[in-house]
PDB file of N, CA and C in Angstrom:
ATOM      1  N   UNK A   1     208.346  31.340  -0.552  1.00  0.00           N
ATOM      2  CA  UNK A   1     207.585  32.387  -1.238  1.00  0.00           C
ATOM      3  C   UNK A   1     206.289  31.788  -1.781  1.00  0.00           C
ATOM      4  N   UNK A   2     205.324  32.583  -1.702  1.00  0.00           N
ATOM      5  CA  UNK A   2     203.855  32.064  -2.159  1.00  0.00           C
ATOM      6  C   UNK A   2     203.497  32.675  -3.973  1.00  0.00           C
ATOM      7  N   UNK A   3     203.762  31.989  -4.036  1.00  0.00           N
ATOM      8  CA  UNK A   3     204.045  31.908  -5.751  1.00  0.00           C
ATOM      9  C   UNK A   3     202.724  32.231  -6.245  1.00  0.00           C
ATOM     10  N   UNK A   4     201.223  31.267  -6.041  1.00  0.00           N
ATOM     11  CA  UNK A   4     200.042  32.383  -6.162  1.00  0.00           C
ATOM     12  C   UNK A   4     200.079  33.463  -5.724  1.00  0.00           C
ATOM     13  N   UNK A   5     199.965  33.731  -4.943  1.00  0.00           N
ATOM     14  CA  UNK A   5     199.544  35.424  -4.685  1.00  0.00           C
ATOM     15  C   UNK A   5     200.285  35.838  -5.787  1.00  0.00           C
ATOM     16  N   UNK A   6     201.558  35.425  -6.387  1.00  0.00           N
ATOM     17  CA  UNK A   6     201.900  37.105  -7.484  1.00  0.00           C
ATOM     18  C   UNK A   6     201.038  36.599  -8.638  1.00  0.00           C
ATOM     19  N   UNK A   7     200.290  35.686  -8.837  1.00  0.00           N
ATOM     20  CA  UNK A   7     199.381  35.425  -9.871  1.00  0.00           C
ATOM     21  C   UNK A   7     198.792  36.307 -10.442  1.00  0.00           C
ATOM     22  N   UNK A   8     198.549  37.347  -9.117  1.00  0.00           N
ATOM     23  CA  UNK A   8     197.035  38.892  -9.427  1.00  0.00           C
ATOM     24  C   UNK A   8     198.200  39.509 -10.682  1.00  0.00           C
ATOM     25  N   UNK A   9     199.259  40.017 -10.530  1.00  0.00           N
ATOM     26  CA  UNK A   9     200.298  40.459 -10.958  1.00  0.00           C
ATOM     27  C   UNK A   9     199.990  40.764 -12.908  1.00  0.00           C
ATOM     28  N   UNK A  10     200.305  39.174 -12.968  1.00  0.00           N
ATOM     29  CA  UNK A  10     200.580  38.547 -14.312  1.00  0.00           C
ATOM     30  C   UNK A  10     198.801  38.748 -15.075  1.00  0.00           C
ATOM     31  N   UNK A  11     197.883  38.702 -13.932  1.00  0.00           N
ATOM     32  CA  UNK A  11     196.686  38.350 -14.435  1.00  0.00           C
ATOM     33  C   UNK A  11     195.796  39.268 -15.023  1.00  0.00           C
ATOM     34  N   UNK A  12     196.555  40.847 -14.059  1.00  0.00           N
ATOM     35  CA  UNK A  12     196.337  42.266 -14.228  1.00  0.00           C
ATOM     36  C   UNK A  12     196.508  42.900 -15.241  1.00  0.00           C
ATOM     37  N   UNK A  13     197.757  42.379 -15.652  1.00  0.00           N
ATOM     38  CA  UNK A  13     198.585  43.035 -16.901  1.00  0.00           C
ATOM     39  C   UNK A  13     197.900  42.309 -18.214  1.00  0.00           C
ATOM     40  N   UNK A  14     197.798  41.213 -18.061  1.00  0.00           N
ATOM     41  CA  UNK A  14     197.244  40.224 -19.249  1.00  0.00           C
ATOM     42  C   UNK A  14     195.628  40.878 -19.555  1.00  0.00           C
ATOM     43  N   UNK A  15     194.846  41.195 -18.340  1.00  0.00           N
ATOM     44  CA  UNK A  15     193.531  41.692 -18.671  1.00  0.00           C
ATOM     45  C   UNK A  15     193.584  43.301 -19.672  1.00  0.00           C
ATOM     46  N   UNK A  16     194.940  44.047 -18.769  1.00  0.00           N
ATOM     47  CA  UNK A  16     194.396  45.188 -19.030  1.00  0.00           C
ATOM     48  C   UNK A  16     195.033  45.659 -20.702  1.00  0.00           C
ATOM     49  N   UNK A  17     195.925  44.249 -20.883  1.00  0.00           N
ATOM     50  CA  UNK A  17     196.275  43.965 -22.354  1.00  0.00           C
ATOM     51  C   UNK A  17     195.162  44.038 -23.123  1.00  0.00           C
ATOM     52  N   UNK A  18     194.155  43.069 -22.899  1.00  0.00           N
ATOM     53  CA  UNK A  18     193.380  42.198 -23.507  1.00  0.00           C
ATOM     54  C   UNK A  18     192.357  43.725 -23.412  1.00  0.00           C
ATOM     55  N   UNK A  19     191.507  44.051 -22.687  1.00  0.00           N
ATOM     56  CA  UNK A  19     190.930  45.023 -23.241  1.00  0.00           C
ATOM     57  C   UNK A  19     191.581  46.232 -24.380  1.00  0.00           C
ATOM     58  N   UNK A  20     192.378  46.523 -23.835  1.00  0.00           N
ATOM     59  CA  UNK A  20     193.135  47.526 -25.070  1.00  0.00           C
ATOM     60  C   UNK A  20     193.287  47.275 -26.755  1.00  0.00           C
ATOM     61  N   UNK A  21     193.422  45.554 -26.730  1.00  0.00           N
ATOM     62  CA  UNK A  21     193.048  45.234 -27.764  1.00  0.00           C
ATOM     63  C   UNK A  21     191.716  44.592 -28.304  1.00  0.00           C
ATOM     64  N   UNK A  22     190.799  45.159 -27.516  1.00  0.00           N
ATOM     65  CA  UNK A  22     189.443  44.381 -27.588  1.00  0.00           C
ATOM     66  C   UNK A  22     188.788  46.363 -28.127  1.00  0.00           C
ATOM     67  N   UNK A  23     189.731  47.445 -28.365  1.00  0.00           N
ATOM     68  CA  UNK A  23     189.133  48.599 -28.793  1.00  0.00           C
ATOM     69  C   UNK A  23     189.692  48.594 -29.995  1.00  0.00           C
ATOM     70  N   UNK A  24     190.817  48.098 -30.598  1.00  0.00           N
ATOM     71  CA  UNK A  24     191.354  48.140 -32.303  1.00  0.00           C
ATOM     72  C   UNK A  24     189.963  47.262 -33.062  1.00  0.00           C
ATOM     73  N   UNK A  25     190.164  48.163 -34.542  1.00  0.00           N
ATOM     74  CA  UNK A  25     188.645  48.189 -35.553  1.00  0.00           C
ATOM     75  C   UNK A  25     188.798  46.457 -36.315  1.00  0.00           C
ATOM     76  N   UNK A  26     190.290  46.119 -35.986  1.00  0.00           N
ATOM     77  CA  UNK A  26     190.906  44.906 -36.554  1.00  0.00           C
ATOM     78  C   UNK A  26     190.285  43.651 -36.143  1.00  0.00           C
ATOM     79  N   UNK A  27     189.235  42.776 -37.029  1.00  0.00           N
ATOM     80  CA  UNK A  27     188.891  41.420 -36.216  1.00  0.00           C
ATOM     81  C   UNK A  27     189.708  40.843 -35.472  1.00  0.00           C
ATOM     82  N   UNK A  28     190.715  40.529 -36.558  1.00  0.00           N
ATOM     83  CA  UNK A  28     191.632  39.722 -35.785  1.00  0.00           C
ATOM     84  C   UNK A  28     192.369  39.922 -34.382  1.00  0.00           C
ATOM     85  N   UNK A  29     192.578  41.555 -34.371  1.00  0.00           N
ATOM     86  CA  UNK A  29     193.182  42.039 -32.915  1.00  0.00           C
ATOM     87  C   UNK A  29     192.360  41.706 -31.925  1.00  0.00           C
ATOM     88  N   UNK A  30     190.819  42.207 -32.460  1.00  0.00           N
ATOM     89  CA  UNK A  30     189.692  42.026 -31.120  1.00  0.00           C
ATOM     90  C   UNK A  30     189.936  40.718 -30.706  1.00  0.00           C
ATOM     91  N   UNK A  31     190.272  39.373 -31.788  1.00  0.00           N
ATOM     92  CA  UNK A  31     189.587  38.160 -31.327  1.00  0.00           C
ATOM     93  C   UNK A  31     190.619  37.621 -30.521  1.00  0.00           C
ATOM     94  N   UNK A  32     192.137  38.574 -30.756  1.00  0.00           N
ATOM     95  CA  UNK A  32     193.422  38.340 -29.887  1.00  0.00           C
ATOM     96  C   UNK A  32     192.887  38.857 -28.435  1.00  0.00           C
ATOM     97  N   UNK A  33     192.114  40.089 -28.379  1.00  0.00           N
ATOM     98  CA  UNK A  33     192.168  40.468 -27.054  1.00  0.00           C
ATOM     99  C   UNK A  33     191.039  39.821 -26.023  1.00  0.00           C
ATOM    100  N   UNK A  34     189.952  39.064 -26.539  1.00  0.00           N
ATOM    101  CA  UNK A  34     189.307  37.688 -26.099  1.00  0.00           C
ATOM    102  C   UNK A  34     189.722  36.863 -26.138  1.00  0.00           C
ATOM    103  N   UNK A  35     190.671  36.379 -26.676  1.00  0.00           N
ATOM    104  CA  UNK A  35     191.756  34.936 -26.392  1.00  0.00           C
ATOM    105  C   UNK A  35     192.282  35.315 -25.096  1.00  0.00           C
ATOM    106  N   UNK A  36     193.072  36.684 -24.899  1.00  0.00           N
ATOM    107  CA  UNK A  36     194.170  36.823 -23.738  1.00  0.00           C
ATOM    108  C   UNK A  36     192.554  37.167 -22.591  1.00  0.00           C
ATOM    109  N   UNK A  37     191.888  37.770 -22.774  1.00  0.00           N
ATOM    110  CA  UNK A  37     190.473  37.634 -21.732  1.00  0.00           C
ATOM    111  C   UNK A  37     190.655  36.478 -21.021  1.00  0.00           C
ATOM    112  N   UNK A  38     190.039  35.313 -22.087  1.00  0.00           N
ATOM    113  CA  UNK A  38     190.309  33.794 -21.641  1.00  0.00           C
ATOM    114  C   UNK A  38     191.743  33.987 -21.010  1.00  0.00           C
ATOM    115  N   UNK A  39     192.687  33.969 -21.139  1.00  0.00           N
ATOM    116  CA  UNK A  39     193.744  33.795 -20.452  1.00  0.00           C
ATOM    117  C   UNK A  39     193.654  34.282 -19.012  1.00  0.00           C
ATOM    118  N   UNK A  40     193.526  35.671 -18.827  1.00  0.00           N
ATOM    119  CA  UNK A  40     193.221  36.543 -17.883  1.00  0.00           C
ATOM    120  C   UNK A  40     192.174  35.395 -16.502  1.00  0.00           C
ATOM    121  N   UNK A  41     191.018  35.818 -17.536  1.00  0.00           N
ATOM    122  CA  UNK A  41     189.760  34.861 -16.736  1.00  0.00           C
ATOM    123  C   UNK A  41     190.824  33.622 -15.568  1.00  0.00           C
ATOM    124  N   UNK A  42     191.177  32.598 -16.546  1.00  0.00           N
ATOM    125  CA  UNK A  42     192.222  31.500 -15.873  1.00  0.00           C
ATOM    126  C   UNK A  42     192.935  31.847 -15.084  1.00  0.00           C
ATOM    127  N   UNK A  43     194.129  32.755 -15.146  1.00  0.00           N
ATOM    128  CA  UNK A  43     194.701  32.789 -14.246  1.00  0.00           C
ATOM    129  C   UNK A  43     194.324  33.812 -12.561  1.00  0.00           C
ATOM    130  N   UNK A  44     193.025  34.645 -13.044  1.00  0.00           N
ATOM    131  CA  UNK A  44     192.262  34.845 -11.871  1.00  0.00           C
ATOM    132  C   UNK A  44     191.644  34.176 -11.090  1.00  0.00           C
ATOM    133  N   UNK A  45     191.215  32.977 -11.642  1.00  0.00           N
ATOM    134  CA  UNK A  45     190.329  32.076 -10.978  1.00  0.00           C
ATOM    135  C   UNK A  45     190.952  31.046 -10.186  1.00  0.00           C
ATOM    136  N   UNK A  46     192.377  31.091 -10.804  1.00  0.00           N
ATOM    137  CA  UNK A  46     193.558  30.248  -9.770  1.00  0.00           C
ATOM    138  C   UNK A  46     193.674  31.206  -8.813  1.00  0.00           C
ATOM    139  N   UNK A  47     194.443  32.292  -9.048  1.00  0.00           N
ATOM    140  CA  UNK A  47     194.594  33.654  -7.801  1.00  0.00           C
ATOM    141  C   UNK A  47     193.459  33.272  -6.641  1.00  0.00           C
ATOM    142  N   UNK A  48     192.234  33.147  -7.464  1.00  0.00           N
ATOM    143  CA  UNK A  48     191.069  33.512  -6.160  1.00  0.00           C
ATOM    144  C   UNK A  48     190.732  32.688  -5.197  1.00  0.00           C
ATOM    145  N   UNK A  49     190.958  30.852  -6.056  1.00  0.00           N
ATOM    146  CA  UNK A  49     191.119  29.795  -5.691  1.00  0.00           C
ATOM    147  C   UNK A  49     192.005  29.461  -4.318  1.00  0.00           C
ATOM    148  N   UNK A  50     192.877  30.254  -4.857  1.00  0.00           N
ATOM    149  CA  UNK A  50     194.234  30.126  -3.637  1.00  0.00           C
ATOM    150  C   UNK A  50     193.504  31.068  -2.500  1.00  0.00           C
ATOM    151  N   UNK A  51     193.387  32.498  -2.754  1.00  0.00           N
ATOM    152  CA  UNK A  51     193.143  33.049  -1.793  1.00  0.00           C
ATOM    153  C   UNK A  51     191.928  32.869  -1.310  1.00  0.00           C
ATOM    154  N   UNK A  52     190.479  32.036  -1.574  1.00  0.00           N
ATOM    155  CA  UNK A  52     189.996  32.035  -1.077  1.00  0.00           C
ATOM    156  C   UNK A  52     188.695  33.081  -1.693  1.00  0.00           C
ATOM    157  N   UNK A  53     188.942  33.876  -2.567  1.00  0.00           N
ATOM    158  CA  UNK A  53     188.192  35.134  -2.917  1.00  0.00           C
ATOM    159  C   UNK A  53     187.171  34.622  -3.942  1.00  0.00           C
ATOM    160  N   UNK A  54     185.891  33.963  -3.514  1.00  0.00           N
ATOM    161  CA  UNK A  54     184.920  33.322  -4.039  1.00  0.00           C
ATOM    162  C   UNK A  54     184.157  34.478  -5.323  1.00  0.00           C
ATOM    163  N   UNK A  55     183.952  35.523  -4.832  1.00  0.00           N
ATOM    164  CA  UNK A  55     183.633  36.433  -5.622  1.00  0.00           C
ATOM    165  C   UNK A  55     184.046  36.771  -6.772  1.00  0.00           C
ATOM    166  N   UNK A  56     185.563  36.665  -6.599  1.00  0.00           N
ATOM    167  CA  UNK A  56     186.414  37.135  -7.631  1.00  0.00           C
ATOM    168  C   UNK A  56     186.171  36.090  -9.224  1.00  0.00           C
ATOM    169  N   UNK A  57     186.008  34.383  -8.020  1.00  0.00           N
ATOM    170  CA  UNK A  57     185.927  33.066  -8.939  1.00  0.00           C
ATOM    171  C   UNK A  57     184.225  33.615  -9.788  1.00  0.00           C
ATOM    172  N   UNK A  58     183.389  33.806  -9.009  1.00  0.00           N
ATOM    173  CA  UNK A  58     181.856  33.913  -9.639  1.00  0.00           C
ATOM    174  C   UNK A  58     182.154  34.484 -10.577  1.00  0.00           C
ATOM    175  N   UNK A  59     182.974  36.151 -10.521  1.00  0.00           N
ATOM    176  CA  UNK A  59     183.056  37.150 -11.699  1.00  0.00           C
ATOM    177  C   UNK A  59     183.294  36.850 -12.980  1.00  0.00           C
ATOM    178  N   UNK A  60     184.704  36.199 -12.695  1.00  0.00           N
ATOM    179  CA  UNK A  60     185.778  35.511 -13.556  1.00  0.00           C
ATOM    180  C   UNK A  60     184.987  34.820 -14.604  1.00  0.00           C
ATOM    181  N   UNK A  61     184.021  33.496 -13.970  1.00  0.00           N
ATOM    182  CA  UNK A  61     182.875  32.696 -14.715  1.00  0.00           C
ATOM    183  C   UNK A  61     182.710  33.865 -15.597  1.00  0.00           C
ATOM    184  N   UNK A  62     181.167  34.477 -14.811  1.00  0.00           N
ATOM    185  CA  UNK A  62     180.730  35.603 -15.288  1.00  0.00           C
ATOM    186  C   UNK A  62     181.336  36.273 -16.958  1.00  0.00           C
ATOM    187  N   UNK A  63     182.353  36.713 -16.387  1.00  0.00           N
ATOM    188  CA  UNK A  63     183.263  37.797 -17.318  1.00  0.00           C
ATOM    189  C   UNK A  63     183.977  36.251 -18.747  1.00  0.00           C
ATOM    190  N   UNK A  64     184.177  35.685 -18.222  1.00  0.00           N
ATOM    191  CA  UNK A  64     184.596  34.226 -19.231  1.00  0.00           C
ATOM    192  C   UNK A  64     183.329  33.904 -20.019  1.00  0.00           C
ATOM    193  N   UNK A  65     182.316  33.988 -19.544  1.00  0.00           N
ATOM    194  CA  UNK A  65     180.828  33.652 -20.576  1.00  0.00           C
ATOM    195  C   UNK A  65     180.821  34.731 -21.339  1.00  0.00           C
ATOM    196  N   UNK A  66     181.146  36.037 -21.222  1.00  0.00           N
ATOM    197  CA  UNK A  66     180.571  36.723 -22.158  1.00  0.00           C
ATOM    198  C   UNK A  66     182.115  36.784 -23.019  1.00  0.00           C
ATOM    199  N   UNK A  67     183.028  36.490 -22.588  1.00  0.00           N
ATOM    200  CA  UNK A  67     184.460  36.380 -23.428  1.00  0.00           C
ATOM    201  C   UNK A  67     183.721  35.910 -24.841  1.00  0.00           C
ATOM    202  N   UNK A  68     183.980  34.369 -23.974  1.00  0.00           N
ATOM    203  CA  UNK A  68     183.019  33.117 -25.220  1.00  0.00           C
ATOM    204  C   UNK A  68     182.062  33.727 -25.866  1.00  0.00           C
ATOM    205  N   UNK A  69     181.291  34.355 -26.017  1.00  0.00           N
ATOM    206  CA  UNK A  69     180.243  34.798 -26.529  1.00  0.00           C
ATOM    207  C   UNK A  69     180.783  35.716 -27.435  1.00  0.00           C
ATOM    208  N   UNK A  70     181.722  36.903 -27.255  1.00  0.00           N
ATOM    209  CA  UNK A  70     182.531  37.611 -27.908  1.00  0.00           C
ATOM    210  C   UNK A  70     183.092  37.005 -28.760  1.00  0.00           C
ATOM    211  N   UNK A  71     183.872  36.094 -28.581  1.00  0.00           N
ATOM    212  CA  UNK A  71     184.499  35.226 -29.309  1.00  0.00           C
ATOM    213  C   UNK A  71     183.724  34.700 -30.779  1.00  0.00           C
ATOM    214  N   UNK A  72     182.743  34.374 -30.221  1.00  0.00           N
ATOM    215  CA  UNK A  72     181.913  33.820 -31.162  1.00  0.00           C
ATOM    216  C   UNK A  72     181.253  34.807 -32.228  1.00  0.00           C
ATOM    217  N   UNK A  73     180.787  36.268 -31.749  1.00  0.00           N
ATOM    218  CA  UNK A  73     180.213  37.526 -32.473  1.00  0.00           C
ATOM    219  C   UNK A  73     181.170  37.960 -32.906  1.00  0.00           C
ATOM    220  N   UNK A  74     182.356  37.851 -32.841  1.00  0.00           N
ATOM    221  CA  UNK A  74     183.162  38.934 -33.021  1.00  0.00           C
ATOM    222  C   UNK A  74     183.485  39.414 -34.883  1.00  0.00           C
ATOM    223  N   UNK A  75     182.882  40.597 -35.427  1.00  0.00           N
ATOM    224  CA  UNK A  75     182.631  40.591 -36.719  1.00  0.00           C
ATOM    225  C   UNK A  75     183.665  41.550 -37.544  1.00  0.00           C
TER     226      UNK A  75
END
């Protein structure tokens, strides 16, 4: 069994976590749902790694810089 590929899986659920709590008024929740971002980010960039899906890796960057940046504003 190819154990990456179910990576998208775990990576899906973790993102679409992480935004949901990136809409509560709570600092602390937001800065939970940019931590699991970062998480997300990681384990996509393995997924894409494996498969090959260069795009997905650029995004991931992409979408991980402005995490960090969130991270850092987050008021």
């Amino acid at each position: 069994m190819d154990y990456y590929s179910l990576l998208q899986w775990p990576a899906m659920v973790v993102n679409v976590l992480a935004v949901w709590l990136l809409t509560f008024p709570s600092k602390r929740t937001r800065h939970a749902g940019f931590l699991l971002s970062l998480v997300s980010n990681v384990l996509w960039v393995t997924w894409g790694w494996h498969a090959q899906a260069f795009a997905v890796i650029g995004l991931q960057i992409a979408l991980a810089t402005l995490n960090i940046r969130g991270v850092r504003t987050t008021d």
